[in-house]
N, C-alpha and C. Protein backbone atom coordinates (compact mmCIF):
# COMPACT_ATOMS: atom_id res chain seq x y z
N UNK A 1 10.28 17.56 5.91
CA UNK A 1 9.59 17.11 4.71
C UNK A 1 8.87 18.31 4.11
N UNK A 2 9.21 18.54 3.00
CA UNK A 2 8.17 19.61 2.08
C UNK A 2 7.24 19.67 1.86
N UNK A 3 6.25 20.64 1.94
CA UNK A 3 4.69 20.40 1.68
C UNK A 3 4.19 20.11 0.24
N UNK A 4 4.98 19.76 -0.68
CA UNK A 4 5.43 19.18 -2.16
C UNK A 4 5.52 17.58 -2.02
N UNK A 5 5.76 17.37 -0.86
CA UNK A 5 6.40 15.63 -1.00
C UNK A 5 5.72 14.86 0.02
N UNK A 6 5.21 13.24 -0.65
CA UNK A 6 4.48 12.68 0.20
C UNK A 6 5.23 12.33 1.85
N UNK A 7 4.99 12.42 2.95
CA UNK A 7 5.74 12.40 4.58
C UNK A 7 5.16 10.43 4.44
N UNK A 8 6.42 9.25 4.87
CA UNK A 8 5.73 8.15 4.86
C UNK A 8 6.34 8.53 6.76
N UNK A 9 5.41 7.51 7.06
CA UNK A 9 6.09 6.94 8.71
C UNK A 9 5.65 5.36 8.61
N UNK A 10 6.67 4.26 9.28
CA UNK A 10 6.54 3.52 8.91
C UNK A 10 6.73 3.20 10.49
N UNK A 11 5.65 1.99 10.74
CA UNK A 11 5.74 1.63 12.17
C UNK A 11 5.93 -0.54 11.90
N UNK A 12 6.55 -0.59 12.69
CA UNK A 12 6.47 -2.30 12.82
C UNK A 12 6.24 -2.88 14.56
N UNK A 13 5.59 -3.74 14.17
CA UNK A 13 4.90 -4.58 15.12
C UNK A 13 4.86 -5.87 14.68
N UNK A 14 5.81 -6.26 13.85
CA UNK A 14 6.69 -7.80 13.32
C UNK A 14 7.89 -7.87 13.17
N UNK A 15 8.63 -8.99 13.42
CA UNK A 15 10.03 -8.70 13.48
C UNK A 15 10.10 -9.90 12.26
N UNK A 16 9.25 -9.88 11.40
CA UNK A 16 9.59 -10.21 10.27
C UNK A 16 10.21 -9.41 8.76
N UNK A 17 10.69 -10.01 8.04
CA UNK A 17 11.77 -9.02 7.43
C UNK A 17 10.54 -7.58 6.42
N UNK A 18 11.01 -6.90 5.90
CA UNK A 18 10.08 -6.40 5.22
C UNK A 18 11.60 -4.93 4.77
N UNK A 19 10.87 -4.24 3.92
CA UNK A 19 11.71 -3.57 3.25
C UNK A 19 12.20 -2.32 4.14
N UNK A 20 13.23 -1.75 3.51
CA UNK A 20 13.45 -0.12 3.93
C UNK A 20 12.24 1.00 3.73
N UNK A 21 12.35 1.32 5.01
CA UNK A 21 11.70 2.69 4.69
C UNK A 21 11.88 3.45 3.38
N UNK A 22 12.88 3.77 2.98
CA UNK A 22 13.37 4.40 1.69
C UNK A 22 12.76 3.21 0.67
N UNK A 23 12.69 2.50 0.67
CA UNK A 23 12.36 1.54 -0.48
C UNK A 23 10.34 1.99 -0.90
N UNK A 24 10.00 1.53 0.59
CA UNK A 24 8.18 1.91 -0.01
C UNK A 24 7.94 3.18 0.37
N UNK A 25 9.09 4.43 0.66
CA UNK A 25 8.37 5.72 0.03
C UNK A 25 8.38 6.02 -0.99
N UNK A 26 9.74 5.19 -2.12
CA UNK A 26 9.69 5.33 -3.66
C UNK A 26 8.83 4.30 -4.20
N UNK A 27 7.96 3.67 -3.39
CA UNK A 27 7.11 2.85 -4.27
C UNK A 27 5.91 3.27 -3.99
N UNK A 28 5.60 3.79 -2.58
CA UNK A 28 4.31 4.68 -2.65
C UNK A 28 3.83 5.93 -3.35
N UNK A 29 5.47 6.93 -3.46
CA UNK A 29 5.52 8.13 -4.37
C UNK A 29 5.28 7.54 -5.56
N UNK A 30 5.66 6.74 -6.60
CA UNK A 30 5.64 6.19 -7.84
C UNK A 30 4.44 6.00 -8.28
N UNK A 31 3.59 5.34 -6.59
CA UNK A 31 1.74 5.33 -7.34
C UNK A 31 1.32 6.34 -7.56
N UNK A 32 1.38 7.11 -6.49
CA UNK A 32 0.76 8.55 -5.90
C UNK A 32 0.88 9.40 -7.16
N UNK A 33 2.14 9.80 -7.46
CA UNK A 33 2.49 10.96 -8.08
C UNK A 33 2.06 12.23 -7.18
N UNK A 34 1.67 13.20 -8.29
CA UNK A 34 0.94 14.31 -7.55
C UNK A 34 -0.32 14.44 -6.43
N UNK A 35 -0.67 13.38 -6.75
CA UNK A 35 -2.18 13.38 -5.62
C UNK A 35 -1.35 12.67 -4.48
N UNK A 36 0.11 12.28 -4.19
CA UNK A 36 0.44 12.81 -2.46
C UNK A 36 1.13 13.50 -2.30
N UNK A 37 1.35 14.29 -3.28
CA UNK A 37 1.90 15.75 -2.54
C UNK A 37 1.51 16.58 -1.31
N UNK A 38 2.12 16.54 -0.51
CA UNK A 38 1.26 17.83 0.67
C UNK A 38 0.41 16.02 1.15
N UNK A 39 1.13 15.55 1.21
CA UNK A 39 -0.23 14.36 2.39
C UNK A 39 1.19 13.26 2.72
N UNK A 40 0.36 12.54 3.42
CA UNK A 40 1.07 11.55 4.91
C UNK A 40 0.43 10.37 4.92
N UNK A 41 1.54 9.66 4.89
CA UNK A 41 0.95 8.51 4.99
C UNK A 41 1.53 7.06 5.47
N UNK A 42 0.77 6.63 6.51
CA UNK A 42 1.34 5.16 7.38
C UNK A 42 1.01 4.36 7.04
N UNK A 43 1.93 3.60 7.18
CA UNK A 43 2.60 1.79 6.79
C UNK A 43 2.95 1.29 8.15
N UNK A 44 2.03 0.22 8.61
CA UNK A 44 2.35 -0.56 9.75
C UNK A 44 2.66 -1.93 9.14
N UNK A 45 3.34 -1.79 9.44
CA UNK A 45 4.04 -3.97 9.35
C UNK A 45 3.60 -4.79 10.52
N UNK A 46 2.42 -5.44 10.28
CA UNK A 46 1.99 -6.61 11.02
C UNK A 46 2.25 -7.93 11.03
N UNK A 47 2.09 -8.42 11.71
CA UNK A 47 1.69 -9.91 12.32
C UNK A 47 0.47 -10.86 11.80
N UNK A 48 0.66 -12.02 11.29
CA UNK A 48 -0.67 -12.59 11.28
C UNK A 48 -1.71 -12.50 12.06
N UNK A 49 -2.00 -12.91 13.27
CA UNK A 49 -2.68 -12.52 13.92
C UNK A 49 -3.47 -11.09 14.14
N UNK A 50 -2.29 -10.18 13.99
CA UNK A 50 -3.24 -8.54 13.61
C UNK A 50 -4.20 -8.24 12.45
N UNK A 51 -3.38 -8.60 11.51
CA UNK A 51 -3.78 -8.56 9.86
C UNK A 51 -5.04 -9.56 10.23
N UNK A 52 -5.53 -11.05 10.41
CA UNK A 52 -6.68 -11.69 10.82
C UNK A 52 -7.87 -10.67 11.34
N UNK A 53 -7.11 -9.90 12.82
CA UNK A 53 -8.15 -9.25 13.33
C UNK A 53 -8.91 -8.40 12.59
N UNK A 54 -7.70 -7.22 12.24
CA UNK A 54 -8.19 -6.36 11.79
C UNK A 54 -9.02 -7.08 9.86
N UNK A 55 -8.81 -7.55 9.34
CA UNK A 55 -9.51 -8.34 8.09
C UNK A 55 -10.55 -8.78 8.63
N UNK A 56 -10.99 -9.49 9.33
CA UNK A 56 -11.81 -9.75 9.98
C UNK A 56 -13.12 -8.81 10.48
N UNK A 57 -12.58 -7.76 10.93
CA UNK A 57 -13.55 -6.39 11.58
C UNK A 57 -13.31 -5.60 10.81
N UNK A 58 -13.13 -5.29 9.77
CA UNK A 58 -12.97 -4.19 8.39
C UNK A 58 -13.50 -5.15 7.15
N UNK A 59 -13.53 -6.39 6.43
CA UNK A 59 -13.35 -6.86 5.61
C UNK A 59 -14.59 -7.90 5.76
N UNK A 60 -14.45 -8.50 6.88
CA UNK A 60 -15.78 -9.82 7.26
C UNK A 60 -14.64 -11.38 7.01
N UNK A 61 -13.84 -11.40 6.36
CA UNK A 61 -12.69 -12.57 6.33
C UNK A 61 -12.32 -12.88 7.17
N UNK A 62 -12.04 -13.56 7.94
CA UNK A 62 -11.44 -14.51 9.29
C UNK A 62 -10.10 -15.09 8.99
N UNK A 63 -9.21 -14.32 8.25
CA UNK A 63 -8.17 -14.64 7.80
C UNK A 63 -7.26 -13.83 7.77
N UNK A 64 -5.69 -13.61 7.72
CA UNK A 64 -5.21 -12.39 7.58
C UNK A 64 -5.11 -12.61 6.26
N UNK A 65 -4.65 -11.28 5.93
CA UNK A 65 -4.51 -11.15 4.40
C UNK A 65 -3.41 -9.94 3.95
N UNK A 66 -2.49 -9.85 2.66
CA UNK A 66 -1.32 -8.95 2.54
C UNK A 66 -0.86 -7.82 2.95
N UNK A 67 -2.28 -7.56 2.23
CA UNK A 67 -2.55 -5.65 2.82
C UNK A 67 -3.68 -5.06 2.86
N UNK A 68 -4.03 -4.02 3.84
CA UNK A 68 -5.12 -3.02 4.14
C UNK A 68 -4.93 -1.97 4.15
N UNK A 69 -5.24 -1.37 3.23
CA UNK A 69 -6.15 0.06 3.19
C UNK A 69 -7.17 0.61 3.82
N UNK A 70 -6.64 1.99 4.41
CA UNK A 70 -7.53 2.66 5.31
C UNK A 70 -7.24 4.45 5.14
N UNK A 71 -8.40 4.31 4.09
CA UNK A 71 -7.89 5.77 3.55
C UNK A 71 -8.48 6.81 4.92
N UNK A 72 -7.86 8.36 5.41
CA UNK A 72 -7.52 9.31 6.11
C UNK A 72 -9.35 9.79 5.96
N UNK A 73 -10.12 9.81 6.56
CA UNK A 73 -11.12 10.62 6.39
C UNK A 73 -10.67 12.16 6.08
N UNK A 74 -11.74 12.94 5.37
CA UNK A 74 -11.17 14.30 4.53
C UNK A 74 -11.69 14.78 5.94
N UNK A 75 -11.06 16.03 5.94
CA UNK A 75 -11.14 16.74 6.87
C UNK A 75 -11.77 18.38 6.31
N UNK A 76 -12.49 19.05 7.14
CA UNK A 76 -12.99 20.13 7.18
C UNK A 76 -11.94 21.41 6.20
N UNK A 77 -12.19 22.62 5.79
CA UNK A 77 -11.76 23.65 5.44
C UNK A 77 -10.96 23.90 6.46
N UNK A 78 -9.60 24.37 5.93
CA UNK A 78 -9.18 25.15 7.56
C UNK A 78 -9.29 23.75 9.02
N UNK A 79 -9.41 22.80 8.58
CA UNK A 79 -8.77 21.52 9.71
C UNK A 79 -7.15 21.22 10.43
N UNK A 80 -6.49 21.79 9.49
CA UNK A 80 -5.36 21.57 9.92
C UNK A 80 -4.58 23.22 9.31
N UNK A 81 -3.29 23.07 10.40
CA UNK A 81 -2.73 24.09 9.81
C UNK A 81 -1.95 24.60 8.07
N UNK A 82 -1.45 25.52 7.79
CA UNK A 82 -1.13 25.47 6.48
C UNK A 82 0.09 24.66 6.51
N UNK A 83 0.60 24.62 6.95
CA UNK A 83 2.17 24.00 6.86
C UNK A 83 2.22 22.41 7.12
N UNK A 84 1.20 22.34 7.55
CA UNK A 84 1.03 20.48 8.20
C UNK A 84 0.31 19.87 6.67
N UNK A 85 1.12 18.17 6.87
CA UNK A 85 0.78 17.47 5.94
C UNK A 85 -0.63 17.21 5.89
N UNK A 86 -1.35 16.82 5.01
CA UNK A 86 -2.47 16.40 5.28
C UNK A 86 -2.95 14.37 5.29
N UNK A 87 -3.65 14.31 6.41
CA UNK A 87 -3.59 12.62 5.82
C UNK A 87 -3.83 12.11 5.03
N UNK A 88 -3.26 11.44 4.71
CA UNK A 88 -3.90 10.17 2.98
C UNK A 88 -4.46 8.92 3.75
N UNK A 89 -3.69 8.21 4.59
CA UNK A 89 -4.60 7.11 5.19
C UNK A 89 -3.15 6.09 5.58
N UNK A 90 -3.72 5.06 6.06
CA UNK A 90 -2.94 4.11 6.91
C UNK A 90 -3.18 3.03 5.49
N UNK A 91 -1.71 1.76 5.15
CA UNK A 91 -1.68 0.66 4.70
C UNK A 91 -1.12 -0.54 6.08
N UNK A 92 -1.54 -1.48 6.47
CA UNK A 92 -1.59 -2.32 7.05
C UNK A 92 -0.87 -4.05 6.29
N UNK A 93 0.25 -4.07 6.26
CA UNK A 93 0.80 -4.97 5.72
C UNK A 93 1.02 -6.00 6.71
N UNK A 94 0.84 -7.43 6.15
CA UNK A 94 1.40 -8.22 6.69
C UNK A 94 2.48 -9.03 6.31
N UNK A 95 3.47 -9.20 7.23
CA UNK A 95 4.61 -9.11 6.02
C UNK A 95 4.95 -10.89 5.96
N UNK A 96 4.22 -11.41 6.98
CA UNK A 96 4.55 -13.07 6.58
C UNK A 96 3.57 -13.93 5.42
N UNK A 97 2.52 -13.21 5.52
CA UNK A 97 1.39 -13.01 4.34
C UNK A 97 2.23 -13.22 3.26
N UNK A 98 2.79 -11.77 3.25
CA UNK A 98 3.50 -11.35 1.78
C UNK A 98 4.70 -12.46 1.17
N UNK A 99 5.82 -12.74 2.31
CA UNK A 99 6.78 -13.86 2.50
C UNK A 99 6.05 -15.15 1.98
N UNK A 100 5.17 -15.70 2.26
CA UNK A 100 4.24 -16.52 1.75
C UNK A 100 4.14 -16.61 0.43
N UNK A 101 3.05 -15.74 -0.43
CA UNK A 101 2.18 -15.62 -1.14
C UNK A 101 3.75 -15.57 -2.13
N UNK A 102 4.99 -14.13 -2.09
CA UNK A 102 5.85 -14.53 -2.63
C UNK A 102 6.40 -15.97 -3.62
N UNK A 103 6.91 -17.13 -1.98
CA UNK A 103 7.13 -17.94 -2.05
C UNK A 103 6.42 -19.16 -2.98
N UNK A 104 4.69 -18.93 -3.01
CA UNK A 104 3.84 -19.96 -3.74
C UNK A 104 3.80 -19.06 -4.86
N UNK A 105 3.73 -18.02 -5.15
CA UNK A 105 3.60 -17.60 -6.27
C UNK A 105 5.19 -17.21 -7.36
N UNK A 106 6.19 -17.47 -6.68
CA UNK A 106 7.48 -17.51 -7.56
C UNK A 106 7.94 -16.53 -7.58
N UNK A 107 7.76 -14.64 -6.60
CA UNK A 107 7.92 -14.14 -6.82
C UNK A 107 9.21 -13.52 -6.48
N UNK A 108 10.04 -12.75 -6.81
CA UNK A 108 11.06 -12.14 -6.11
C UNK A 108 10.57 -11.33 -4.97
N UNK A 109 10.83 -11.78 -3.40
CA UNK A 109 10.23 -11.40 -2.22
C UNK A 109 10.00 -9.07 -2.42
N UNK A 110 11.42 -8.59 -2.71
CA UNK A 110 10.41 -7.45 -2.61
C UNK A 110 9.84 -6.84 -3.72
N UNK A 111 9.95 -7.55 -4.85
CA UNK A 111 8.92 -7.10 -5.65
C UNK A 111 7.84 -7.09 -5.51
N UNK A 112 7.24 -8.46 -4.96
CA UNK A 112 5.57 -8.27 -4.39
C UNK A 112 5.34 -7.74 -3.12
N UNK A 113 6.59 -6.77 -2.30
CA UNK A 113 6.24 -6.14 -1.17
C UNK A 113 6.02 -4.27 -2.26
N UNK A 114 6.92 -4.73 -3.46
CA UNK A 114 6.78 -3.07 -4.15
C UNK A 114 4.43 -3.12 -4.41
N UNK A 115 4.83 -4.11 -5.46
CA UNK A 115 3.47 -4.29 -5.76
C UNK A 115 1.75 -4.14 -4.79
N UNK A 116 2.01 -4.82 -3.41
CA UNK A 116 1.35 -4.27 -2.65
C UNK A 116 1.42 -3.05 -1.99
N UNK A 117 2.35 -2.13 -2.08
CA UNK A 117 2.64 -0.99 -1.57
C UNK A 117 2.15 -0.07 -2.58
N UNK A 118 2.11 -0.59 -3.85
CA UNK A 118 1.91 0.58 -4.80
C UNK A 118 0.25 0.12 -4.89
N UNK A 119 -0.04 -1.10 -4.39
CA UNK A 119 -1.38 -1.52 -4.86
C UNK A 119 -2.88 -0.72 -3.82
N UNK A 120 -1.85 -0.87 -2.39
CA UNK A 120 -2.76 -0.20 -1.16
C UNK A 120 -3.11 0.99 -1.50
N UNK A 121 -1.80 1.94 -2.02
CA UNK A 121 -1.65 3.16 -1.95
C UNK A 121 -2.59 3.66 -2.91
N UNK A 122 -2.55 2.84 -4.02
CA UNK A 122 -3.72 3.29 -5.20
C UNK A 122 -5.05 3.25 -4.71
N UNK A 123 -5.13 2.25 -3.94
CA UNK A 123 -6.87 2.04 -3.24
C UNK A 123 -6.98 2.92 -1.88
N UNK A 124 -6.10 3.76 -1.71
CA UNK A 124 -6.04 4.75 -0.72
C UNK A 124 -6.32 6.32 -1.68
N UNK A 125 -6.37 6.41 -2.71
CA UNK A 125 -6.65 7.55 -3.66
C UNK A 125 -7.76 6.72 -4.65
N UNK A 126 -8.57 6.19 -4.29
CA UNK A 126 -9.81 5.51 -5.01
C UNK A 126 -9.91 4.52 -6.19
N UNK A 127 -8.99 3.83 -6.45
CA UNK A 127 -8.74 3.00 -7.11
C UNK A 127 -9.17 2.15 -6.83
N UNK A 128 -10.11 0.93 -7.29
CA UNK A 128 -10.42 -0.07 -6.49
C UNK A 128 -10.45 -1.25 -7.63
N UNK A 129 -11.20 -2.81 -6.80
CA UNK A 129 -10.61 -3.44 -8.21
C UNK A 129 -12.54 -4.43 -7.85
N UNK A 130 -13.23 -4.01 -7.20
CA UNK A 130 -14.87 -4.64 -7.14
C UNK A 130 -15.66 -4.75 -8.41
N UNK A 131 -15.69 -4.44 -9.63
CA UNK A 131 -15.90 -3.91 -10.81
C UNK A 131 -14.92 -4.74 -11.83
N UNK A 132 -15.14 -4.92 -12.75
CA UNK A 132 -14.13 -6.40 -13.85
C UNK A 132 -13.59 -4.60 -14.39
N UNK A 133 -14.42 -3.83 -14.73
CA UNK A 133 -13.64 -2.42 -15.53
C UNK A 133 -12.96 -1.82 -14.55
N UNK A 134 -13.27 -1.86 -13.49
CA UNK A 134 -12.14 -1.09 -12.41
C UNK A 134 -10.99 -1.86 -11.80
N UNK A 135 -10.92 -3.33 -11.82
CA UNK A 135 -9.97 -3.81 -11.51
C UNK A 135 -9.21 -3.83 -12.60
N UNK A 136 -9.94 -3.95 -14.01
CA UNK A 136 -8.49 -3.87 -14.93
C UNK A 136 -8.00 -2.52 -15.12
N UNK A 137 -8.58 -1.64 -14.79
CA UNK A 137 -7.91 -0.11 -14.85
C UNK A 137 -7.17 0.22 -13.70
N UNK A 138 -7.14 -0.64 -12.54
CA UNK A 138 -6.42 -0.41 -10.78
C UNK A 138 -4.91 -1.18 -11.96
N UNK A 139 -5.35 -2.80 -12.70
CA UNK A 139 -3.81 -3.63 -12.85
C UNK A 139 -3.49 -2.70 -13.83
N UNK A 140 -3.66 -1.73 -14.41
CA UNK A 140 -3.25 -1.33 -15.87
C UNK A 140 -2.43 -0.62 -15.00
N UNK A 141 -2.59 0.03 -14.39
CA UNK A 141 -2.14 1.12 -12.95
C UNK A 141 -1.10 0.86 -12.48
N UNK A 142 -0.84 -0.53 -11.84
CA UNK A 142 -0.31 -1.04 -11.06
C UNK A 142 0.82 -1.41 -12.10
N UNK A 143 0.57 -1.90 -13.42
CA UNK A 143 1.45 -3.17 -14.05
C UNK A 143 2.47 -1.46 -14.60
N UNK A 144 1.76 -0.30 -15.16
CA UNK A 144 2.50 0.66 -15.28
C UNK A 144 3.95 1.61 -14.20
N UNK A 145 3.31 1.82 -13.23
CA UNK A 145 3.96 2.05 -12.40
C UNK A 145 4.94 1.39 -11.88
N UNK A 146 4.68 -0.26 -11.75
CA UNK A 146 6.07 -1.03 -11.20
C UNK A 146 7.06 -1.16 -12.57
N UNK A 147 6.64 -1.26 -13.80
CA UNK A 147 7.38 -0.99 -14.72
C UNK A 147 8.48 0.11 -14.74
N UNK A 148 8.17 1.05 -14.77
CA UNK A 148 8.91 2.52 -14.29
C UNK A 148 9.84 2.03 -12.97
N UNK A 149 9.45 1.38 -12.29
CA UNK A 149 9.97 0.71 -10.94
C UNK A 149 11.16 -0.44 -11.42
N UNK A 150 11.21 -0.87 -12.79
CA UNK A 150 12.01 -1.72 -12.78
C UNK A 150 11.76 -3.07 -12.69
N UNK A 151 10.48 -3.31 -12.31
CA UNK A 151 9.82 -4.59 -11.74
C UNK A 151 8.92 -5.03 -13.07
N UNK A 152 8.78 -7.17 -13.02
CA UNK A 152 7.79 -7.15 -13.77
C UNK A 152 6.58 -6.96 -13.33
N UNK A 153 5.79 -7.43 -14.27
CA UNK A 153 4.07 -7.36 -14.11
C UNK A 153 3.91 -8.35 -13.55
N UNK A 154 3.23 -8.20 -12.10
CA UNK A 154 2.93 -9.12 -11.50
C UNK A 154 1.75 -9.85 -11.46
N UNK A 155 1.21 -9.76 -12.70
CA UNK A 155 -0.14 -10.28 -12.95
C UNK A 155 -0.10 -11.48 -13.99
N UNK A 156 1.15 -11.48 -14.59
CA UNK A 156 1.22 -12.16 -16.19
C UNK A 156 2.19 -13.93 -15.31
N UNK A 157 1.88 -13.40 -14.23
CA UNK A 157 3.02 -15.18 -13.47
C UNK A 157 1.56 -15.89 -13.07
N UNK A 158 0.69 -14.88 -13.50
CA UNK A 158 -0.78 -15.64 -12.47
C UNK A 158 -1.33 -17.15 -13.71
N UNK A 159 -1.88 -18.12 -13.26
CA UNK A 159 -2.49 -19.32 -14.21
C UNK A 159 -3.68 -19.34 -14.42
C-alpha cells in the first residue's frame, strides 16, 4: 500500500453477510479523500451482542446500534516510522443492525452499508452530527459523496 493511499483492514467476528473489502475501501476513500492519505484504517464486522456492549460502554445506550466510531488517538512527532501508515481509527459495524434498519427503512441492503461506511469514516475525521448546523453539514457530506458513489440520498426516504 502507498503512503498516498488510505491501508483498510477489515476484520469479522459475524458470519453475517456484509460487503467486500474492495467495496468499503471505495466508500471509505470517497469520504476521506485526501485527509486518508498516508493513514489506516479498521472495520470490524460485529455481532449484536458486541455492538450492545461496546454502545453501551462508549455511548451509555444498552442497545446495539449500526456503527461506531473510534477515531486513532494522534500520536507524538516522530511516533511512528516514515514509511508506516498512520492511524485514522477503528469503525465498528454491526452488520445485522444494518440488515435490519435496511429492511424497515426500504433500503437497498448495500447502499446503507455504503452510507454508514462513508458516515463513520466522516466522524472519524471530525464530522459530527450533535449540533442541528453540524449534522446538516455531516448529511450535506454524506448525501454528496454517495452521489459520486452512484447511490441515492439516504436521507430524502426518511418521514
Amino acid at each position: 500500500m502507498s503512503r498516498t493511499s488510505l491501508a483498510i483492514e477489515i476484520q469479522r467476528s459475524s458470519r453475517a453477510w456484509a460487503p467486500s473489502a474492495a467495496a468499503m475501501s471505495r466508500w471509505a476513500r470517497a469520504a476521506l479523500g485526501t485527509r486518508g492519505a498516508g493513514r489506516e484504517l479498521a472495520v470490524r464486522i460485529v455481532a449484536p451482542a458486541e455492538s450492545r456492549r461496546l454502545n453501551a460502554a462508549w455511548r451509555g445506550k444498552d442497545k446495539p446500534t449500526n456503527v461506531l466510531s473510534f477515531p486513532a488517538p494522534s500520536l507524538p512527532a516522530g511516533g511512528r516510522p516514515a514509511a508506516a501508515q498512520r492511524p485514522l481509527g477503528d469503525l465498528v459495524i454491526c452488520a445485522a443492525v444494518v440488515r435490519s434498519e435496511a429492511r424497515e427503512q426500504g433500503k437497498v441492503l448495500a447502499a446503507h452499508w455504503a452510507h454508514l461506511v462513508v458516515h463513520g469514516a466522516l466522524h472519524l475525521v471530525g464530522f459530527d452530527h450533535i449540533k442541528d448546523a453540524d449534522a446538516a453539514r455531516m448529511e450535506r457530506r454524506e448525501i454528496a459523496v454517495l452521489r459520486r458513489l452512484g447511490i441515492a440520498n439516504p436521507y430524502r426516504a426518511r418521514t
